[in-house]
C-alpha atoms as a PDB file:
ATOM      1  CA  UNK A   1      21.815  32.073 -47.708  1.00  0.00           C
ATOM      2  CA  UNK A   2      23.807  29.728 -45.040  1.00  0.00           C
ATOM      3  CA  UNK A   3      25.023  31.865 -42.391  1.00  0.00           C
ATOM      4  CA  UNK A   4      26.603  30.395 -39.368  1.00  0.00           C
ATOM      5  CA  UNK A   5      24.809  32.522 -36.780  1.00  0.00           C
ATOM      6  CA  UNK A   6      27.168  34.379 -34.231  1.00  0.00           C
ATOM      7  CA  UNK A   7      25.190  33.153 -30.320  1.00  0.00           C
ATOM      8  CA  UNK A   8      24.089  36.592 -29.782  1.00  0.00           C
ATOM      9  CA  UNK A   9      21.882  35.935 -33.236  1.00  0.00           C
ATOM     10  CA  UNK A  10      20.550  33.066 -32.434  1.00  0.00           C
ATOM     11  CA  UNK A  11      16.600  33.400 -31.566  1.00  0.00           C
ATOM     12  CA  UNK A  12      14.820  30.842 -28.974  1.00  0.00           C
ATOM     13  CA  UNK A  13      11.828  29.221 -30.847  1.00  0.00           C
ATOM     14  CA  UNK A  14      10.864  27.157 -28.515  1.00  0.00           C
ATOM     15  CA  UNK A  15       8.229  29.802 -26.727  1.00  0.00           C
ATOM     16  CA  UNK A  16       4.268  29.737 -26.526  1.00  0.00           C
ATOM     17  CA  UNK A  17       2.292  32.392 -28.319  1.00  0.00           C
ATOM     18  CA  UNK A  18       1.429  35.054 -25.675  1.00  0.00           C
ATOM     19  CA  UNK A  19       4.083  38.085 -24.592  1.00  0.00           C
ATOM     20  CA  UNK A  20       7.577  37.410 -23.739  1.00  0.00           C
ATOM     21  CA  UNK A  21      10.452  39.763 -22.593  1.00  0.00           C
ATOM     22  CA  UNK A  22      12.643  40.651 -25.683  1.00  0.00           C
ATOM     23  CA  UNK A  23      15.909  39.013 -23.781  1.00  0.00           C
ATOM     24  CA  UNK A  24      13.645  35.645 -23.671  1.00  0.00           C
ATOM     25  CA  UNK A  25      13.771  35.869 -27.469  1.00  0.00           C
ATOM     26  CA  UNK A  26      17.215  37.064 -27.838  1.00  0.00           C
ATOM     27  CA  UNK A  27      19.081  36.195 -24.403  1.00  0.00           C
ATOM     28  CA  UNK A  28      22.381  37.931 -26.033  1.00  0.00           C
ATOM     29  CA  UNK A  29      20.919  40.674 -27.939  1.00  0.00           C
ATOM     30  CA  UNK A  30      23.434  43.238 -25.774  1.00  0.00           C
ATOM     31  CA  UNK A  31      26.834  41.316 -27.607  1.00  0.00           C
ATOM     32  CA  UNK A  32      25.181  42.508 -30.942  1.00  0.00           C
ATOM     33  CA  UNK A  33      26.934  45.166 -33.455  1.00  0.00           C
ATOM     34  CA  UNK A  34      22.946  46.310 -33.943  1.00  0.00           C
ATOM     35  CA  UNK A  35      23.061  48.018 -30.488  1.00  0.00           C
ATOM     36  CA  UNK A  36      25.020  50.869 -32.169  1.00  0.00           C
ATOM     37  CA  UNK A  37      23.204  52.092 -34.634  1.00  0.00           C
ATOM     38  CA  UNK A  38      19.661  50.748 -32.756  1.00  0.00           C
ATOM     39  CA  UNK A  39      20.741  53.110 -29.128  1.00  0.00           C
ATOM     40  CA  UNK A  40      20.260  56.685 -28.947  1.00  0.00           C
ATOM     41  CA  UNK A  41      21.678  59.214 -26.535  1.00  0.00           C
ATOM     42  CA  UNK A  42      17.459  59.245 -25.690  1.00  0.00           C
ATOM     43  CA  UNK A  43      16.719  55.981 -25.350  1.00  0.00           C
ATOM     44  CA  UNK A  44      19.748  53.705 -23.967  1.00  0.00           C
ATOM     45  CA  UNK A  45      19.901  49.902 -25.588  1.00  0.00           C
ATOM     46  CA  UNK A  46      19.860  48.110 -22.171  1.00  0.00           C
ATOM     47  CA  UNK A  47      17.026  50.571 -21.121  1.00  0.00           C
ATOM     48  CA  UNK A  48      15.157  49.462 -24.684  1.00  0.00           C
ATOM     49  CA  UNK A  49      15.554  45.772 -24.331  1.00  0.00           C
ATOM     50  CA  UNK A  50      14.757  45.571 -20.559  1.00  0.00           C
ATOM     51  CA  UNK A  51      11.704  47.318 -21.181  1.00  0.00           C
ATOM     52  CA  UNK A  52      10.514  45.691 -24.934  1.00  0.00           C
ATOM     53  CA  UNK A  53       8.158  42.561 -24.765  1.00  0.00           C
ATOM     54  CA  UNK A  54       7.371  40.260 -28.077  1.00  0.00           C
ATOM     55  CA  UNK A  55       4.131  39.294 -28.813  1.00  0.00           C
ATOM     56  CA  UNK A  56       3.961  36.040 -30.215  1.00  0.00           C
ATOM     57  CA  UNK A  57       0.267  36.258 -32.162  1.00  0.00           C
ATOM     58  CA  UNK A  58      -1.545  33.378 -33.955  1.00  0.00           C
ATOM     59  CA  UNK A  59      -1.986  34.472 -37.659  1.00  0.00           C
ATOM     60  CA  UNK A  60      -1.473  32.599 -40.485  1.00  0.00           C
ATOM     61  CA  UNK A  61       0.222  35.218 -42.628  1.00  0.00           C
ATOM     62  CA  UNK A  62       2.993  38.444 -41.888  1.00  0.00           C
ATOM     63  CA  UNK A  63       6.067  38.442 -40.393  1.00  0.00           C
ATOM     64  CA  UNK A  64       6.731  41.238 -37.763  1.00  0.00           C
ATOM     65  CA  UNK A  65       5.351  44.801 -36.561  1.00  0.00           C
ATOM     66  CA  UNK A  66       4.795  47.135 -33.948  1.00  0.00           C
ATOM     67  CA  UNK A  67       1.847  47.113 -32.403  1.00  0.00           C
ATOM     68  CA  UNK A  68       2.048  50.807 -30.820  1.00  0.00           C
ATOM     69  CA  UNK A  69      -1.357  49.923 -28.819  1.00  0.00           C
ATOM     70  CA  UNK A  70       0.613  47.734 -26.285  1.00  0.00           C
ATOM     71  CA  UNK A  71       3.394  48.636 -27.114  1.00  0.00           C
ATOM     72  CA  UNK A  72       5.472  45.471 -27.953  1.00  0.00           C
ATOM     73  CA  UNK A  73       7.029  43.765 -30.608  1.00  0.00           C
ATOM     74  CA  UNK A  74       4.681  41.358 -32.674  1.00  0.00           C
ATOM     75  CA  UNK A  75       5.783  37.767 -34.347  1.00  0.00           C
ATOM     76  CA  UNK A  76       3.203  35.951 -36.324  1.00  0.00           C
ATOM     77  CA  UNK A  77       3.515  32.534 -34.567  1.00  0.00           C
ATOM     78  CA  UNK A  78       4.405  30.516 -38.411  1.00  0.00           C
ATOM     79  CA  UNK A  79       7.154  33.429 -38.959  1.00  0.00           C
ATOM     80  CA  UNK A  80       8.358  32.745 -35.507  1.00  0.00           C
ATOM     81  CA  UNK A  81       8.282  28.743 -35.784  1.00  0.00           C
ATOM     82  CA  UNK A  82       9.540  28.607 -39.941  1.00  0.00           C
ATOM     83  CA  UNK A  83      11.035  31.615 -40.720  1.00  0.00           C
ATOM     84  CA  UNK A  84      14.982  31.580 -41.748  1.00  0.00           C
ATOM     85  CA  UNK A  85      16.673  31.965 -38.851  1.00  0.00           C
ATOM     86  CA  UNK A  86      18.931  35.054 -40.273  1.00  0.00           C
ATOM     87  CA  UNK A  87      15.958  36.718 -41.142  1.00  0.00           C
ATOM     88  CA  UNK A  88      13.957  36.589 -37.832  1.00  0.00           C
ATOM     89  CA  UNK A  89      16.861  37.853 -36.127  1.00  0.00           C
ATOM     90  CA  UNK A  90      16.930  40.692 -38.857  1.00  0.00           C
ATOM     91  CA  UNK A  91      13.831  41.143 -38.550  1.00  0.00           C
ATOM     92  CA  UNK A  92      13.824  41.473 -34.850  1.00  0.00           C
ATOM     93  CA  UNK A  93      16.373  44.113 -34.729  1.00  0.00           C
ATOM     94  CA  UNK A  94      14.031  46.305 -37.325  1.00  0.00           C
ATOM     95  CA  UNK A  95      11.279  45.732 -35.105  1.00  0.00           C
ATOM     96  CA  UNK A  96      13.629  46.966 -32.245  1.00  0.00           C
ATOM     97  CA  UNK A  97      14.050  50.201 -33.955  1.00  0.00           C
ATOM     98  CA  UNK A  98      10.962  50.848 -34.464  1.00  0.00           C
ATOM     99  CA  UNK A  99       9.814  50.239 -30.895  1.00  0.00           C
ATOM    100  CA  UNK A 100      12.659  52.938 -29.936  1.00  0.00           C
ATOM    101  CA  UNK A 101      11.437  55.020 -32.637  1.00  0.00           C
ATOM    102  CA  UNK A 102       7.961  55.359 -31.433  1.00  0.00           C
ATOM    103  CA  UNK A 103       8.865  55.725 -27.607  1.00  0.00           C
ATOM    104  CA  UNK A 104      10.994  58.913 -28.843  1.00  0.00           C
ATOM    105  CA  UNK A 105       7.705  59.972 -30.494  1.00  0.00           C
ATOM    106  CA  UNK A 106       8.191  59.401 -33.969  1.00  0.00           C
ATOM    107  CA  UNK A 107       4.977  58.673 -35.854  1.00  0.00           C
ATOM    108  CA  UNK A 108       6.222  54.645 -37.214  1.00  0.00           C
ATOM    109  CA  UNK A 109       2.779  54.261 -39.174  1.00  0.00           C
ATOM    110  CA  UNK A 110       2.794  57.257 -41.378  1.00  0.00           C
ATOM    111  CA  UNK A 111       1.035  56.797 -44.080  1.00  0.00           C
ATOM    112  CA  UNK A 112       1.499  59.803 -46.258  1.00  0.00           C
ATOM    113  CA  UNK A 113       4.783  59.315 -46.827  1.00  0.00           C
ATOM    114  CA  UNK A 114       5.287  56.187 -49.338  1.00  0.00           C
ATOM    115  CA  UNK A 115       6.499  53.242 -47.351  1.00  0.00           C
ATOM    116  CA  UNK A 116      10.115  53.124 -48.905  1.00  0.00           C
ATOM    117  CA  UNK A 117      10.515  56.811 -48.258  1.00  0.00           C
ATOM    118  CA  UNK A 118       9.665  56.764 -44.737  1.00  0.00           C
ATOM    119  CA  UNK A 119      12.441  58.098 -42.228  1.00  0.00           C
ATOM    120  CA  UNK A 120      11.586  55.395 -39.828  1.00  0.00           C
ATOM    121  CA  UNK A 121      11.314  51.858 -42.432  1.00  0.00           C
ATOM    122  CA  UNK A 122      14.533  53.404 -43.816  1.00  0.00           C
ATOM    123  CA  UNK A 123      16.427  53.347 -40.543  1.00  0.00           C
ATOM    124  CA  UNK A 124      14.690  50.133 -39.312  1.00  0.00           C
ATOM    125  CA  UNK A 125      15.517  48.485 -42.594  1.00  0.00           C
ATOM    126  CA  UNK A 126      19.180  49.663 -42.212  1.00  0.00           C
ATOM    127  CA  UNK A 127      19.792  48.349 -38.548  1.00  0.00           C
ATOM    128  CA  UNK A 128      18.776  44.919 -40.623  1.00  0.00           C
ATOM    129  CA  UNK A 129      21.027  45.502 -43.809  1.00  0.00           C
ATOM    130  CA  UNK A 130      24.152  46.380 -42.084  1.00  0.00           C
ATOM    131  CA  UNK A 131      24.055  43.683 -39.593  1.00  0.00           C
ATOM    132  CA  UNK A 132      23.565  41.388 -43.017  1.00  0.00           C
ATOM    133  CA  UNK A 133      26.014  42.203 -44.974  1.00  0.00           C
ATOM    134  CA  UNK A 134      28.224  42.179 -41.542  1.00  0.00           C
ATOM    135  CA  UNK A 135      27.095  38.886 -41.112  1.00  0.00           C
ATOM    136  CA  UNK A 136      27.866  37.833 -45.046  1.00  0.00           C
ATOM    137  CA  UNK A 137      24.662  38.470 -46.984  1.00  0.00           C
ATOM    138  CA  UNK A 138      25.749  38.699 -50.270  1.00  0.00           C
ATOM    139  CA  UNK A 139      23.830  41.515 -52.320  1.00  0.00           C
ATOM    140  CA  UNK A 140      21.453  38.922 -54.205  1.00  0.00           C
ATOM    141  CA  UNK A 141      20.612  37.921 -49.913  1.00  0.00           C
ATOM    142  CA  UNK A 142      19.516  41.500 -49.113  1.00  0.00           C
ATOM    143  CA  UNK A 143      17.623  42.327 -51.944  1.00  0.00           C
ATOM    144  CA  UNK A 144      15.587  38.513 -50.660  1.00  0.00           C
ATOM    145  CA  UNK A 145      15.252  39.577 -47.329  1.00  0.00           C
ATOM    146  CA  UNK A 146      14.341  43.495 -48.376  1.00  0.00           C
ATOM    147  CA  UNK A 147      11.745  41.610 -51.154  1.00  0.00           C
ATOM    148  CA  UNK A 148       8.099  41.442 -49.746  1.00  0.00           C
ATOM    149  CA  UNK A 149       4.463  40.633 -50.718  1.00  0.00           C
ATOM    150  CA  UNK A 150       3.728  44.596 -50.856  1.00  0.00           C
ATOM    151  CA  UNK A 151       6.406  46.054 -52.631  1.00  0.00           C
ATOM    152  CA  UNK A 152       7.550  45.717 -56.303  1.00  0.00           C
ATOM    153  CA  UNK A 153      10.757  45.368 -57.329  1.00  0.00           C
ATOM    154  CA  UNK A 154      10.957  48.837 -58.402  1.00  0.00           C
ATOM    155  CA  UNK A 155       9.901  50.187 -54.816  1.00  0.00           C
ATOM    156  CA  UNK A 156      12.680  47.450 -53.374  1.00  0.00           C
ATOM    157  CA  UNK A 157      15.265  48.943 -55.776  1.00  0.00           C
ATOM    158  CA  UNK A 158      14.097  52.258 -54.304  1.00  0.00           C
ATOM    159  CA  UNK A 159      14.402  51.181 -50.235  1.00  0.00           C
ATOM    160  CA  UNK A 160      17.950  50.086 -50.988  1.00  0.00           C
ATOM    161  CA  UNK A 161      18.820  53.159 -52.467  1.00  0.00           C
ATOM    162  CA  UNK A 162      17.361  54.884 -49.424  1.00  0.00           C
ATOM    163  CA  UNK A 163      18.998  52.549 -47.003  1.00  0.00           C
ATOM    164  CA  UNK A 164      22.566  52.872 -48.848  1.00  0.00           C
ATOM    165  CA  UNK A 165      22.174  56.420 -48.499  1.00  0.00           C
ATOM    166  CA  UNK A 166      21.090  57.204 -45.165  1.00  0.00           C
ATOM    167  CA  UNK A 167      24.358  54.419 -44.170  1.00  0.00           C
ATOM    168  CA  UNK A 168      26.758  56.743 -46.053  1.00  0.00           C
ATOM    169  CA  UNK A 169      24.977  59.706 -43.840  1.00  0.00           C
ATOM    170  CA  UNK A 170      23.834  61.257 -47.098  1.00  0.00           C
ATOM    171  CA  UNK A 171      20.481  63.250 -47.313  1.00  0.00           C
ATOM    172  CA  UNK A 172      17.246  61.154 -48.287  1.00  0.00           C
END
């Protein structure tokens, strides 16, 4: 997967673990296509980024989360440092919507509902699939980027489904 990156994709790894302002990560974040379907009539984008910090966190394994204790944005320093450069930006623009998700209220760590079914990893996961294929992912790319350690490849068959659907505005 060799994407040129548009500048407004391109994430600064050149910052020390601790907590950073999102914009420090993503300095053009607001040029983005993701700030449609990330903003809400609630919560504006501007509003969102001004007010989101990433935590960059020492771990050796995991990629990204919301840590709704702080609240902020959480990197695993390796993902941050070696992961593909298309997919931290992805990946960042999930996380995004799920910090937006949880200062509307929504409940982003719901574990009765299977995590492919969940309203929230379904819209998060869609942010990062439609920016993708924008960008030129080919469908063999997003299935990659969708695939994790804890999901199968039926459950990743599943999310897509889910995230295909909720993009064509049909019912989940």
């Amino acid at each position: 997967m060799e994407i040129e990156l548009p500048e407004y994709a391109r994430v600064v790894r050149n910052l020390a673990n601790g907590d950073h302002p999102y914009r420090k990560l993503l300095p053009q974040i607001d040029e983005s296509p993701v700030r449609r379907r990330i903003e809400t009539a609630k919560t504006p984008f501007g509003q969102l980024v001004d007010s989101a910090v990433v935590r960059i966190k020492k771990r050796e394994r995991g990629y990204c989360y919301v840590d709704v204790a702080v609240p902020a944005v959480t990197v695993t320093e390796y993902y941050y440092l070696n992961g593909h450069d298309l997919d931290l930006y992805l990946d960042l623009a999930h996380e995004l919507t799920h910090l937006r998700q949880h200062l509307e209220g929504e409940n982003i760590w719901d574990h009765d509902t299977p995590y492919v079914d969940r309203s929230t990893e379904i819209e998060g996961y869609a942010v990062a699939v439609e920016e993708g294929r924008r960008l030129g992912m080919t469908e063999e790319d997003v299935l990659d980027h969708l695939s994790n350690p804890w999901m199968s490849e039926a459950e990743v068959a599943r999310l897509l489904d889910n995230i295909d659907r909720f993009l064509a505005g049909r019912p989940l």
